[in-house]
N, C-alpha and C. Protein backbone atom coordinates (compact mmCIF):
# COMPACT_ATOMS: atom_id res chain seq x y z
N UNK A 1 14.64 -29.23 20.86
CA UNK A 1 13.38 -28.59 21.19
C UNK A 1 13.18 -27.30 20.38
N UNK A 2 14.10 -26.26 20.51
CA UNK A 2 14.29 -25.42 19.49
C UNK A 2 13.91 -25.36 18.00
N UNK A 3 14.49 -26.56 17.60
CA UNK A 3 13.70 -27.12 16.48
C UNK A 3 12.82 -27.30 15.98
N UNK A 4 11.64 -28.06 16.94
CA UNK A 4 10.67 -28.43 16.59
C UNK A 4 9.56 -27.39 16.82
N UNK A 5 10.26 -25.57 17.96
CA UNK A 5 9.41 -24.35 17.46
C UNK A 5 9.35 -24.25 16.33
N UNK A 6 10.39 -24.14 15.71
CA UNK A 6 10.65 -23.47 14.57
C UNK A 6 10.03 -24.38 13.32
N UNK A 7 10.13 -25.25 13.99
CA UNK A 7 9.17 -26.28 12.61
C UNK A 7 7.58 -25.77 12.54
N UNK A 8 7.28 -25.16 14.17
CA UNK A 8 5.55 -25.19 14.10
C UNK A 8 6.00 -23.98 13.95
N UNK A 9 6.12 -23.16 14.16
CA UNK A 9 6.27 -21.47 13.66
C UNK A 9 6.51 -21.13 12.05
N UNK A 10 7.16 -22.28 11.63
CA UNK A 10 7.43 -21.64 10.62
C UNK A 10 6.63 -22.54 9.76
N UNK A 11 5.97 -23.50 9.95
CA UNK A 11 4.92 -23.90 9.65
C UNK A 11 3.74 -22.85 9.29
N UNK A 12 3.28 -22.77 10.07
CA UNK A 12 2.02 -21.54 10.44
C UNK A 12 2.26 -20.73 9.49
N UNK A 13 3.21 -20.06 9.69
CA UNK A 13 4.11 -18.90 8.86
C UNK A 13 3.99 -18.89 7.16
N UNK A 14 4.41 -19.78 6.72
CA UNK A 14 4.44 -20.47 5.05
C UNK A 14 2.39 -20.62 4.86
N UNK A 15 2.25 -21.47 5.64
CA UNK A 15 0.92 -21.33 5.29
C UNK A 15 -0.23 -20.63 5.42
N UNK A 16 -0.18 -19.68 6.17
CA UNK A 16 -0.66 -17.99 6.50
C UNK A 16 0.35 -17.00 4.85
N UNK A 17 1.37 -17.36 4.62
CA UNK A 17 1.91 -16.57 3.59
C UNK A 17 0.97 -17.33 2.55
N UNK A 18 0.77 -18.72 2.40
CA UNK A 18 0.23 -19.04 0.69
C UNK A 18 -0.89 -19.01 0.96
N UNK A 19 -1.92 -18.68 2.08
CA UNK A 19 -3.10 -18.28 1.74
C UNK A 19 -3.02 -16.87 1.46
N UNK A 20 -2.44 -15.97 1.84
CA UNK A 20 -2.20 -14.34 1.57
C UNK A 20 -1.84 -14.01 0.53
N UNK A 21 -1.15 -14.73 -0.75
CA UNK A 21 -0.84 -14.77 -2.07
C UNK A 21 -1.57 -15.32 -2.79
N UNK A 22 -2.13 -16.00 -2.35
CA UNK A 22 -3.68 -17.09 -2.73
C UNK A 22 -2.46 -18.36 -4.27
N UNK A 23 -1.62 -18.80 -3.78
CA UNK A 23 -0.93 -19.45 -4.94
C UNK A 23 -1.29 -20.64 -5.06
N UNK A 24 -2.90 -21.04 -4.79
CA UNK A 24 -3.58 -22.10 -5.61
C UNK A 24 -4.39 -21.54 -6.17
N UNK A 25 -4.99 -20.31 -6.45
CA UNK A 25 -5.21 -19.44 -7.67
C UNK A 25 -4.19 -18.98 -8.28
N UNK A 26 -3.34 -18.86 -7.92
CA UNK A 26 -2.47 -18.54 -9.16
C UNK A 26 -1.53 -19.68 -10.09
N UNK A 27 -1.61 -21.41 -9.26
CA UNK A 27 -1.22 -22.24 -10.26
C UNK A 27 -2.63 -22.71 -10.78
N UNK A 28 -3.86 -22.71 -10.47
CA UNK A 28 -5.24 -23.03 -10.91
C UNK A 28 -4.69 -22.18 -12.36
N UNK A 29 -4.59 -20.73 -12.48
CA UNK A 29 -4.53 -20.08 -13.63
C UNK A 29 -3.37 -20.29 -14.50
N UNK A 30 -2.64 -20.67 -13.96
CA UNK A 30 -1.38 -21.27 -14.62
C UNK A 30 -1.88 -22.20 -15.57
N UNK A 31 -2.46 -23.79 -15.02
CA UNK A 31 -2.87 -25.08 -16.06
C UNK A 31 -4.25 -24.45 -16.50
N UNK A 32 -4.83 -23.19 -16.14
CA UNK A 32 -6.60 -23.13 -16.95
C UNK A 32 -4.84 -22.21 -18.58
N UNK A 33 -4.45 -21.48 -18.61
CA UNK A 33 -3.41 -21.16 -19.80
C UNK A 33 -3.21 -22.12 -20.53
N UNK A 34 -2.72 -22.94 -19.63
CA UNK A 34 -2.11 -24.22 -20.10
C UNK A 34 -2.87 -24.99 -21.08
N UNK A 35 -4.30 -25.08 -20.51
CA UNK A 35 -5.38 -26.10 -21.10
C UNK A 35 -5.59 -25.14 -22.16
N UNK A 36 -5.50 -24.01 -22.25
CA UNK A 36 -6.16 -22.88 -23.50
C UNK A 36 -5.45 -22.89 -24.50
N UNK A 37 -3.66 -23.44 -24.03
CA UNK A 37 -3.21 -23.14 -25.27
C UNK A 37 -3.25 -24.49 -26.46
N UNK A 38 -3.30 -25.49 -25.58
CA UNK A 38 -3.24 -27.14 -25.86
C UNK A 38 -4.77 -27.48 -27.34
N UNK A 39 -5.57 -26.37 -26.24
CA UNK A 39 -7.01 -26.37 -27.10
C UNK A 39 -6.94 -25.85 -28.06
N UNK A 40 -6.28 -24.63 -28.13
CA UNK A 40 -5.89 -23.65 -29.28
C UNK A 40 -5.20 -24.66 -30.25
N UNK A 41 -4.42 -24.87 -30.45
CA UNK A 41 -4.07 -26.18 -31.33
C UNK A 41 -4.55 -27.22 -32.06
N UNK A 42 -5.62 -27.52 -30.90
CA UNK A 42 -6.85 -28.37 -31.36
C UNK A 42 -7.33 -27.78 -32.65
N UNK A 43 -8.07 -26.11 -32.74
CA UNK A 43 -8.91 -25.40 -33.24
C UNK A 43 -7.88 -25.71 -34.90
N UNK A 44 -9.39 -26.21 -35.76
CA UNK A 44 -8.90 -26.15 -37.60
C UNK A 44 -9.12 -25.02 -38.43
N UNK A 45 -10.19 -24.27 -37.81
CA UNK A 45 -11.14 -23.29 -38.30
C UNK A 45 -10.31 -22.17 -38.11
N UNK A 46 -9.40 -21.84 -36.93
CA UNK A 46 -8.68 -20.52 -36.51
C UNK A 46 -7.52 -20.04 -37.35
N UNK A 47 -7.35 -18.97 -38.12
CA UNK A 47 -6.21 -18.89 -38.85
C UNK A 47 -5.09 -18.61 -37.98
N UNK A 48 -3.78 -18.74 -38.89
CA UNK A 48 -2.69 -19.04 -38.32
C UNK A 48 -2.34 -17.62 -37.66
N UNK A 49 -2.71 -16.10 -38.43
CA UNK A 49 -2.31 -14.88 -37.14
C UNK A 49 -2.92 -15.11 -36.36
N UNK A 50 -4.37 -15.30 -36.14
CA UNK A 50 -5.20 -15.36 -34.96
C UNK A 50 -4.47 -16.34 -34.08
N UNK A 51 -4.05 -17.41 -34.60
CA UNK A 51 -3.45 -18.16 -33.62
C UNK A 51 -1.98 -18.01 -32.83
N UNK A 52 -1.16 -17.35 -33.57
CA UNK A 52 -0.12 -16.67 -33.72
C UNK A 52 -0.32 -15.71 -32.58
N UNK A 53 -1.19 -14.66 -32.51
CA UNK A 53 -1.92 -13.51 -31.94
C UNK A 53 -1.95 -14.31 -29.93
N UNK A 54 -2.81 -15.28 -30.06
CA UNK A 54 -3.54 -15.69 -28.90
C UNK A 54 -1.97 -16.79 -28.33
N UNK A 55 -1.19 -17.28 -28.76
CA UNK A 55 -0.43 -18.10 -28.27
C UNK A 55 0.66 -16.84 -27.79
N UNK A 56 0.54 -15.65 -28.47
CA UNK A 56 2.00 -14.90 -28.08
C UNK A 56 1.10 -14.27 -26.41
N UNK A 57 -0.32 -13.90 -26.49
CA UNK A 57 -0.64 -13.04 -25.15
C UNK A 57 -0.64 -14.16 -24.61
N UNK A 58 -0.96 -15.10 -24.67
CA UNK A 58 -1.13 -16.45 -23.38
C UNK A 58 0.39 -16.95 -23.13
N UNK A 59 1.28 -16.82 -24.00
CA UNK A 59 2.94 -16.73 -23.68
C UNK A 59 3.15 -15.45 -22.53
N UNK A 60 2.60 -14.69 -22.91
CA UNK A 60 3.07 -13.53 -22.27
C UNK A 60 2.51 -13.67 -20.68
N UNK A 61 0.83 -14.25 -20.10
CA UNK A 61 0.32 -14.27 -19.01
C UNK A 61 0.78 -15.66 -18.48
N UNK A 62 1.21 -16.70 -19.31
CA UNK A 62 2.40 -17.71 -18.72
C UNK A 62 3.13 -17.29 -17.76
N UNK A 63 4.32 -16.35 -18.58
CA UNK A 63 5.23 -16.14 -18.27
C UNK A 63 5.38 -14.96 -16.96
N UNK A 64 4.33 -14.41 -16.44
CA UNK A 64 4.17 -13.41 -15.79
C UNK A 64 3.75 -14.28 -14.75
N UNK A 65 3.03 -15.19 -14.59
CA UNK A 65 2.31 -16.01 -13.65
C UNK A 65 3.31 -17.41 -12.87
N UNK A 66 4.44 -17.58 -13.82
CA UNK A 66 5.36 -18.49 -13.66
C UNK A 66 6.54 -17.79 -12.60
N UNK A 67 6.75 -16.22 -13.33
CA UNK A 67 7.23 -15.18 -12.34
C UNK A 67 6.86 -15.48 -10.64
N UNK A 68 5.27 -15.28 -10.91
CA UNK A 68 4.69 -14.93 -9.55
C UNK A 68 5.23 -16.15 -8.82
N UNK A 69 4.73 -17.29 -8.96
CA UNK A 69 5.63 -18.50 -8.84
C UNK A 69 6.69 -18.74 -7.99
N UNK A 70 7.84 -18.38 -8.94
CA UNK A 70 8.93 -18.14 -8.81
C UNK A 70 9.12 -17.69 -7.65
N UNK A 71 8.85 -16.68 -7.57
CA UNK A 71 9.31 -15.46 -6.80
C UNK A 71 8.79 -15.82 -5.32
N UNK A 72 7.46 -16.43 -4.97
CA UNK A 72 6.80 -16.90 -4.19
C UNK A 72 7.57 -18.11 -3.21
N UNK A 73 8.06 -19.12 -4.25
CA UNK A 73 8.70 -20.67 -3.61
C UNK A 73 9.71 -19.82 -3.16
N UNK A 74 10.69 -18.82 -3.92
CA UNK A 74 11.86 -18.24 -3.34
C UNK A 74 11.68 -17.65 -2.37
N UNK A 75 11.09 -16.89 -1.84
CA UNK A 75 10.27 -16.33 -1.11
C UNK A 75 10.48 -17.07 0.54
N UNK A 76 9.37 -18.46 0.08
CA UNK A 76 9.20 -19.03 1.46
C UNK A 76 11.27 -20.12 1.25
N UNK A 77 11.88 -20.35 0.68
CA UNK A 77 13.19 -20.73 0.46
C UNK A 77 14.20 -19.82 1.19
N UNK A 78 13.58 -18.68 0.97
CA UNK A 78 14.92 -17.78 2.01
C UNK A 78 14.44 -17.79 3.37
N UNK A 79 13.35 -17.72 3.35
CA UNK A 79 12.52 -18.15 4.73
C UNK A 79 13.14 -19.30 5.55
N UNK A 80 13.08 -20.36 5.11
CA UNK A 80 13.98 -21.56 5.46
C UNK A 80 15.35 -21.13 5.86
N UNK A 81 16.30 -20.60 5.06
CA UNK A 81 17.14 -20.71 4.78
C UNK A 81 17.60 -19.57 6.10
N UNK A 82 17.05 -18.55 6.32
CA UNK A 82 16.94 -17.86 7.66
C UNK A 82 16.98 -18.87 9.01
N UNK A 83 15.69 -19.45 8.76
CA UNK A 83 15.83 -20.26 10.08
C UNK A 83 16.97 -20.89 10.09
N UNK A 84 17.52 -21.52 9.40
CA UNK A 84 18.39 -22.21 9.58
C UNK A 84 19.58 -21.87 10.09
N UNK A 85 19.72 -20.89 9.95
CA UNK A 85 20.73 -19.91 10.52
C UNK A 85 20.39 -19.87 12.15
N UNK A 86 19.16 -19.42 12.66
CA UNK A 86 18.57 -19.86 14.05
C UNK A 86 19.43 -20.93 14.73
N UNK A 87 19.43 -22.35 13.55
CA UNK A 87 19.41 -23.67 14.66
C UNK A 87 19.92 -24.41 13.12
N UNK A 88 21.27 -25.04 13.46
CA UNK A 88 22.12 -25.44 12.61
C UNK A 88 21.36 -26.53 12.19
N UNK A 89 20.44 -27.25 12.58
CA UNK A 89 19.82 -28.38 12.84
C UNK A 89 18.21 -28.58 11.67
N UNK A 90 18.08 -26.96 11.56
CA UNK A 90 16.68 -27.29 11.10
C UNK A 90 16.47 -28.02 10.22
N UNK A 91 16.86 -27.83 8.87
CA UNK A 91 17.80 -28.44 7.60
C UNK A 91 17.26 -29.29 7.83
N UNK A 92 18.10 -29.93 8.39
CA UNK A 92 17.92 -31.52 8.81
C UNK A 92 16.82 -32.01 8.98
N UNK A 93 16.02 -31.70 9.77
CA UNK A 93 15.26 -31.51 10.26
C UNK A 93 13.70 -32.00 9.57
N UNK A 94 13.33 -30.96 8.24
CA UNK A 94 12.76 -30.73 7.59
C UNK A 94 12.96 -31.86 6.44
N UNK A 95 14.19 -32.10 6.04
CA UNK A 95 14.43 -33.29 5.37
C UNK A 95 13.92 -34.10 5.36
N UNK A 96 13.99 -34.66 6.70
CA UNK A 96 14.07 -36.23 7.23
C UNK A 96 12.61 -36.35 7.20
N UNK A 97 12.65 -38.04 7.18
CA UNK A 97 11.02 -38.61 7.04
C UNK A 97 10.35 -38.01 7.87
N UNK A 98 10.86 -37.76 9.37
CA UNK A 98 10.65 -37.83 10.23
C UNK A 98 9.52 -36.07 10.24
N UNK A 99 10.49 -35.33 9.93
CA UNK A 99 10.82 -33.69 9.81
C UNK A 99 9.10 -33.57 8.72
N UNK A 100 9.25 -34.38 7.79
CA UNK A 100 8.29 -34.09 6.64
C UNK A 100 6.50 -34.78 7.50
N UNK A 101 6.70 -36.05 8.00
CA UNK A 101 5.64 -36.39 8.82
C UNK A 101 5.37 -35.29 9.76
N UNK A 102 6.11 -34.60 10.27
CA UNK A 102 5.30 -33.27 11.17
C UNK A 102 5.00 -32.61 10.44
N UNK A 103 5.66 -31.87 9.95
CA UNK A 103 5.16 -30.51 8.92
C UNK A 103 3.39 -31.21 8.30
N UNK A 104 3.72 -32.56 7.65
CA UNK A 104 2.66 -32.92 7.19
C UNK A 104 1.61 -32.75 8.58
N UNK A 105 1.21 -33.22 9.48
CA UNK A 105 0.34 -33.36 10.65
C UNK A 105 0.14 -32.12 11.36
N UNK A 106 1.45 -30.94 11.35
CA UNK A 106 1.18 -29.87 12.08
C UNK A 106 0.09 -28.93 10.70
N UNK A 107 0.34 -29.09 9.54
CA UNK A 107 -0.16 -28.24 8.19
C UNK A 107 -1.68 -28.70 8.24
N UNK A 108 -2.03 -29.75 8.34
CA UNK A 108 -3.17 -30.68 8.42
C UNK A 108 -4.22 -30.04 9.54
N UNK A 109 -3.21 -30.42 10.97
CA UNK A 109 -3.87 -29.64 11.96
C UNK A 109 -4.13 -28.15 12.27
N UNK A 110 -3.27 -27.61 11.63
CA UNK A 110 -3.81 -25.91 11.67
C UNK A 110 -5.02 -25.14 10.68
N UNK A 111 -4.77 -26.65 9.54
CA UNK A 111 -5.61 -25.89 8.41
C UNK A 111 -7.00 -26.38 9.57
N UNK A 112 -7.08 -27.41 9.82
CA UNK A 112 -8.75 -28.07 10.39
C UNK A 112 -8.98 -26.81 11.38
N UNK A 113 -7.82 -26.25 12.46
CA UNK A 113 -8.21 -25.70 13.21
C UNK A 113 -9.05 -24.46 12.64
N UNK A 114 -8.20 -23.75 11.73
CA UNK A 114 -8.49 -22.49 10.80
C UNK A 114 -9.88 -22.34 10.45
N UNK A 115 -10.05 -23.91 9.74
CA UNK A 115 -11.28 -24.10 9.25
C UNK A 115 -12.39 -23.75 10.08
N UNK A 116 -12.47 -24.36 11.33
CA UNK A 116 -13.08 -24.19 12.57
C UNK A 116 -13.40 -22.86 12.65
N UNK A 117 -12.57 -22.14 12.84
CA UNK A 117 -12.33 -21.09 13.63
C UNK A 117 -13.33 -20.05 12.34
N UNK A 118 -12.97 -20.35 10.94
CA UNK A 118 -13.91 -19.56 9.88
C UNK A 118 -15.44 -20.05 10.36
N UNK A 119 -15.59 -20.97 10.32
CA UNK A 119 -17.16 -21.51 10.07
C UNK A 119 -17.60 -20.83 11.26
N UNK A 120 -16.83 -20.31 11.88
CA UNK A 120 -17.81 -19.82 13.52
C UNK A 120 -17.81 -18.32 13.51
N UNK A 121 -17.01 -17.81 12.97
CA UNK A 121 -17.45 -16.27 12.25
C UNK A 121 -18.10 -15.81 11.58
């Protein structure tokens, strides 16, 4: 039983954190880089510093954005990794088909509720 708080708590939790980081704007900006640099390549007309120039700053907002990333999944990973300490069990838990079908249905149902709850404000 313990468990399955901590599955909806920490549910809630992760997904109240990745709307507060907004990190589907920040992988949206990740592949719009991505697509810029792919295009850049494309371009015949662009000389090679200019191109040189634009692949090293779009290396550079890659790599800063891949950070954010990073740092984010680790983030909600120690999160886990806490609970688990709670309840030897969670682990497990979360794994299993079983564990992933809730998370999926409880994530589903909080976002609809959320949703709700905006449109009426």
């Amino acid at each position: 039983m313990i468990d399955q708080i901590l599955l909806i708590c920490s549910t809630v939790l992760i997904y109240e954190f990745i709307q507060f980081v907004k990190l589907k704007d920040i992988i949206y900006l990740n592949l719009l880089i991505y697509k810029k640099i792919i295009k850049l390549f494309n371009f015949k007309k662009v000389s090679d510093f200019r191109k040189e120039k634009l692949i090293f700053n779009y290396s550079k907002s890659l790599f800063i954005i891949s950070i954010k990333i990073f740092i984010i999944l680790t983030c909600i990973l120690i999160f886990m990794l806490f609970l688990n300490y709670l309840s030897n069990s969670f682990l497990n838990l979360i794994i299993s088909v079983f564990g992933i079908g809730e998370i999926t249905l409880i994530f589903i149902m909080y976002h609809q509720l959320r949703k709700k709850i905006n449109e009426r404000l």
